[in-house]
N, C-alpha and C. Protein backbone atom coordinates (compact mmCIF):
# COMPACT_ATOMS: atom_id res chain seq x y z
N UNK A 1 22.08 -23.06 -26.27
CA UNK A 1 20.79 -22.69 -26.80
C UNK A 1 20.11 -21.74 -25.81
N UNK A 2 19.72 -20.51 -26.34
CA UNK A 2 18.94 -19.77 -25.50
C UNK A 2 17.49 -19.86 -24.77
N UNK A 3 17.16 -19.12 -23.71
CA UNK A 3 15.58 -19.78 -23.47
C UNK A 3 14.68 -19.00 -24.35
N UNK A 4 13.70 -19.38 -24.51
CA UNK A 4 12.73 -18.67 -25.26
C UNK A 4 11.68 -18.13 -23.50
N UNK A 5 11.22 -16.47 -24.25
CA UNK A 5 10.58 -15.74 -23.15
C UNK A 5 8.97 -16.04 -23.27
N UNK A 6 8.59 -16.34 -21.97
CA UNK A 6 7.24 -16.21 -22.01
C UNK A 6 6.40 -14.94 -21.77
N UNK A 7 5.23 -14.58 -22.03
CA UNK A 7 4.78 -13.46 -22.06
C UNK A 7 3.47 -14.29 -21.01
N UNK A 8 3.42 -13.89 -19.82
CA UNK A 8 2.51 -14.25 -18.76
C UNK A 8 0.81 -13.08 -19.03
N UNK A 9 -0.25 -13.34 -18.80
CA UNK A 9 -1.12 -12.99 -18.69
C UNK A 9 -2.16 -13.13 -17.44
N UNK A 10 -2.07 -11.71 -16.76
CA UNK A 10 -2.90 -11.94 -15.55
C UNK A 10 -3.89 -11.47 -15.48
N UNK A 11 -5.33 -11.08 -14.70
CA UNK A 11 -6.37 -10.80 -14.59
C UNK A 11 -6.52 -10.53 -12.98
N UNK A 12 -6.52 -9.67 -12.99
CA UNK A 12 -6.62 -9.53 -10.65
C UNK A 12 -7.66 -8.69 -10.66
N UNK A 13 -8.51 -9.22 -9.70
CA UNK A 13 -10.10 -8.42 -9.88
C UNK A 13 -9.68 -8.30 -7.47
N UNK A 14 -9.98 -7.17 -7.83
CA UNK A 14 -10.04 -7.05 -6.25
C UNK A 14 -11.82 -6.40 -5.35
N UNK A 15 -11.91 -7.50 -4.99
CA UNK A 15 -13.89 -7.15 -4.76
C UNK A 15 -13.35 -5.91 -3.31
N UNK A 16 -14.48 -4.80 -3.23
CA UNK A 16 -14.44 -4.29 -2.56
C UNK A 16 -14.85 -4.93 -0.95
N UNK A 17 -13.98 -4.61 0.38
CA UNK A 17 -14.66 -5.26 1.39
C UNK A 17 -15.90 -4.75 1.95
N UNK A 18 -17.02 -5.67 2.14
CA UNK A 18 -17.98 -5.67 2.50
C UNK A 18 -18.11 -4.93 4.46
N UNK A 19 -18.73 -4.01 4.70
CA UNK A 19 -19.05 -3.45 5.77
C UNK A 19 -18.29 -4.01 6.92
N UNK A 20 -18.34 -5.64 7.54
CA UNK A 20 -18.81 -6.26 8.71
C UNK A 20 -16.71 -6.07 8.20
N UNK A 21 -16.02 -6.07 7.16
CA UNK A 21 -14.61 -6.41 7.41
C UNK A 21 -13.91 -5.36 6.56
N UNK A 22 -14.26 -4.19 6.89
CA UNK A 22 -13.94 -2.82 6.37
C UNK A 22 -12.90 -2.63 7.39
N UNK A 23 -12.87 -2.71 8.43
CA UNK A 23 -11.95 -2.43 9.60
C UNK A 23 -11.02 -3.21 9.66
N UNK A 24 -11.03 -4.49 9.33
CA UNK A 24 -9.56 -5.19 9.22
C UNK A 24 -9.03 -5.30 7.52
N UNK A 25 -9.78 -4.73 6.68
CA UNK A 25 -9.46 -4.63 5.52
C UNK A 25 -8.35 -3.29 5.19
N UNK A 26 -9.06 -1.93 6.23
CA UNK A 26 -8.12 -0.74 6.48
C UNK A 26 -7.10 -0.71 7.26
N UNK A 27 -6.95 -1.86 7.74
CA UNK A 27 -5.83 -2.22 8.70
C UNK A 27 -4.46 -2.88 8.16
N UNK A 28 -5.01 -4.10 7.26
CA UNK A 28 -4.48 -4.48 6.64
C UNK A 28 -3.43 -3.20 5.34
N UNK A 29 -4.70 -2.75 4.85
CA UNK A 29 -3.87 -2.01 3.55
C UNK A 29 -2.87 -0.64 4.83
N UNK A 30 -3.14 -0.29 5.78
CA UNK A 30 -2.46 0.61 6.53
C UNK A 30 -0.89 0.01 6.80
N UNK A 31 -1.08 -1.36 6.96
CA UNK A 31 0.35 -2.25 7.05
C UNK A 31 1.43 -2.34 6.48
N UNK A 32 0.65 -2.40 4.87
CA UNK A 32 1.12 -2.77 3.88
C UNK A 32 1.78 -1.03 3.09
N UNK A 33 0.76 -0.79 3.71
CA UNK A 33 1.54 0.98 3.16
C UNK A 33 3.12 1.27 4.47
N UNK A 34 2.77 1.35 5.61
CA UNK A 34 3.69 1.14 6.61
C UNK A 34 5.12 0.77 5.93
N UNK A 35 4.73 -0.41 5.31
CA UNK A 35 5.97 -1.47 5.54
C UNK A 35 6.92 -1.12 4.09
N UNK A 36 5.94 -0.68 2.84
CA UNK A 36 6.68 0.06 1.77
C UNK A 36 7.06 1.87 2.51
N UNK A 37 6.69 2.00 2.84
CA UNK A 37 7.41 3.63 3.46
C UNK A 37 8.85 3.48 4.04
N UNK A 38 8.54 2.29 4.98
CA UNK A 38 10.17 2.11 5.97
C UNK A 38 10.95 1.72 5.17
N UNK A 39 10.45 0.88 3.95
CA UNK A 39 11.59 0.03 3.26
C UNK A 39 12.77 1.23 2.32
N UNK A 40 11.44 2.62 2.08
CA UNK A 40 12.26 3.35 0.87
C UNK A 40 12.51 4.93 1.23
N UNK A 41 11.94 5.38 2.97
CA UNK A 41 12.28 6.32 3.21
C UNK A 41 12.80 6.64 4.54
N UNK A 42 13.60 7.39 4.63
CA UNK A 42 14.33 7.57 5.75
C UNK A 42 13.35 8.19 7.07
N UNK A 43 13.66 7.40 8.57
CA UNK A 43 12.82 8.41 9.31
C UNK A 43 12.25 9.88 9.97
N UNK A 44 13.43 10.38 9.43
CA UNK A 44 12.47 11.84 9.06
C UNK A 44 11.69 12.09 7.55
N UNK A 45 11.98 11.38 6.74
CA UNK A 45 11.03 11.35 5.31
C UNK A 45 9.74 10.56 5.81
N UNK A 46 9.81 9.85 6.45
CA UNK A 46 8.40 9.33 7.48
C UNK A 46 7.82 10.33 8.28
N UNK A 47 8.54 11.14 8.87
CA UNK A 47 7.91 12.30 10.09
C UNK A 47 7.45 13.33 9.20
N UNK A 48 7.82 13.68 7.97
CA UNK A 48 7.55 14.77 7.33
C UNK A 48 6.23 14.32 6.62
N UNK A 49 6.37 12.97 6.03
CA UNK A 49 5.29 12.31 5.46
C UNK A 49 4.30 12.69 6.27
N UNK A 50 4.27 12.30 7.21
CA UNK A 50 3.10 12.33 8.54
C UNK A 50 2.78 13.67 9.05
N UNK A 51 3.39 14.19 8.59
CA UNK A 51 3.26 16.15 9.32
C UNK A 51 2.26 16.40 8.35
N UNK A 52 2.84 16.25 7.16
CA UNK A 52 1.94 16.72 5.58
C UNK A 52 0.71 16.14 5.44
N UNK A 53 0.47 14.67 6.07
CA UNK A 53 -0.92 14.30 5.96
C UNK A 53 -2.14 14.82 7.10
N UNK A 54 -1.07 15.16 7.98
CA UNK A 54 -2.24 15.87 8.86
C UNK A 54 -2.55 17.28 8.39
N UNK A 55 -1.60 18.04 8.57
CA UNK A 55 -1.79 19.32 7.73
C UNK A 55 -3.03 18.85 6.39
N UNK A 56 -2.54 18.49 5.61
CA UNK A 56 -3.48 18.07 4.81
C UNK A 56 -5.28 17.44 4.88
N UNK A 57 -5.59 16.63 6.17
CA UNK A 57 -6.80 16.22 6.16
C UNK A 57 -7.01 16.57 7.28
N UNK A 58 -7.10 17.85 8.20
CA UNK A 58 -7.76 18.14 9.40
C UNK A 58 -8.92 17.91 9.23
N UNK A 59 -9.07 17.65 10.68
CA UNK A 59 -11.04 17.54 10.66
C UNK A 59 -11.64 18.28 11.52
């Protein structure tokens, strides 16, 4: 007998961080970007990544 599929329903509300934890909130999401880059690009596709974002947002 086969399984029957469930169809899941989610709702994810993400509150923006408040001032006093803006700095470990950008830290956090900086991690989390980090850690998907290494997983799917090679380290010069990382160095180039990083060349292009500076080029891109001088200040």
């Amino acid at each position: 007998m086969g399984r029957k599929s469930r169809e899941y329903e989610f709702n994810i509300t993400v509150n923006p961080p408040t001032e006093e934890n803006r700095e470990a909130y950008d830290l956090r999401v900086g991690k989390a970007a980090a850690k998907i880059l290494t997983e799917i690009l090679t380290i010069d596709q990382i160095d180039e990544f990083i060349e292009a974002y500076k080029r891109e947002h001088k200040r």
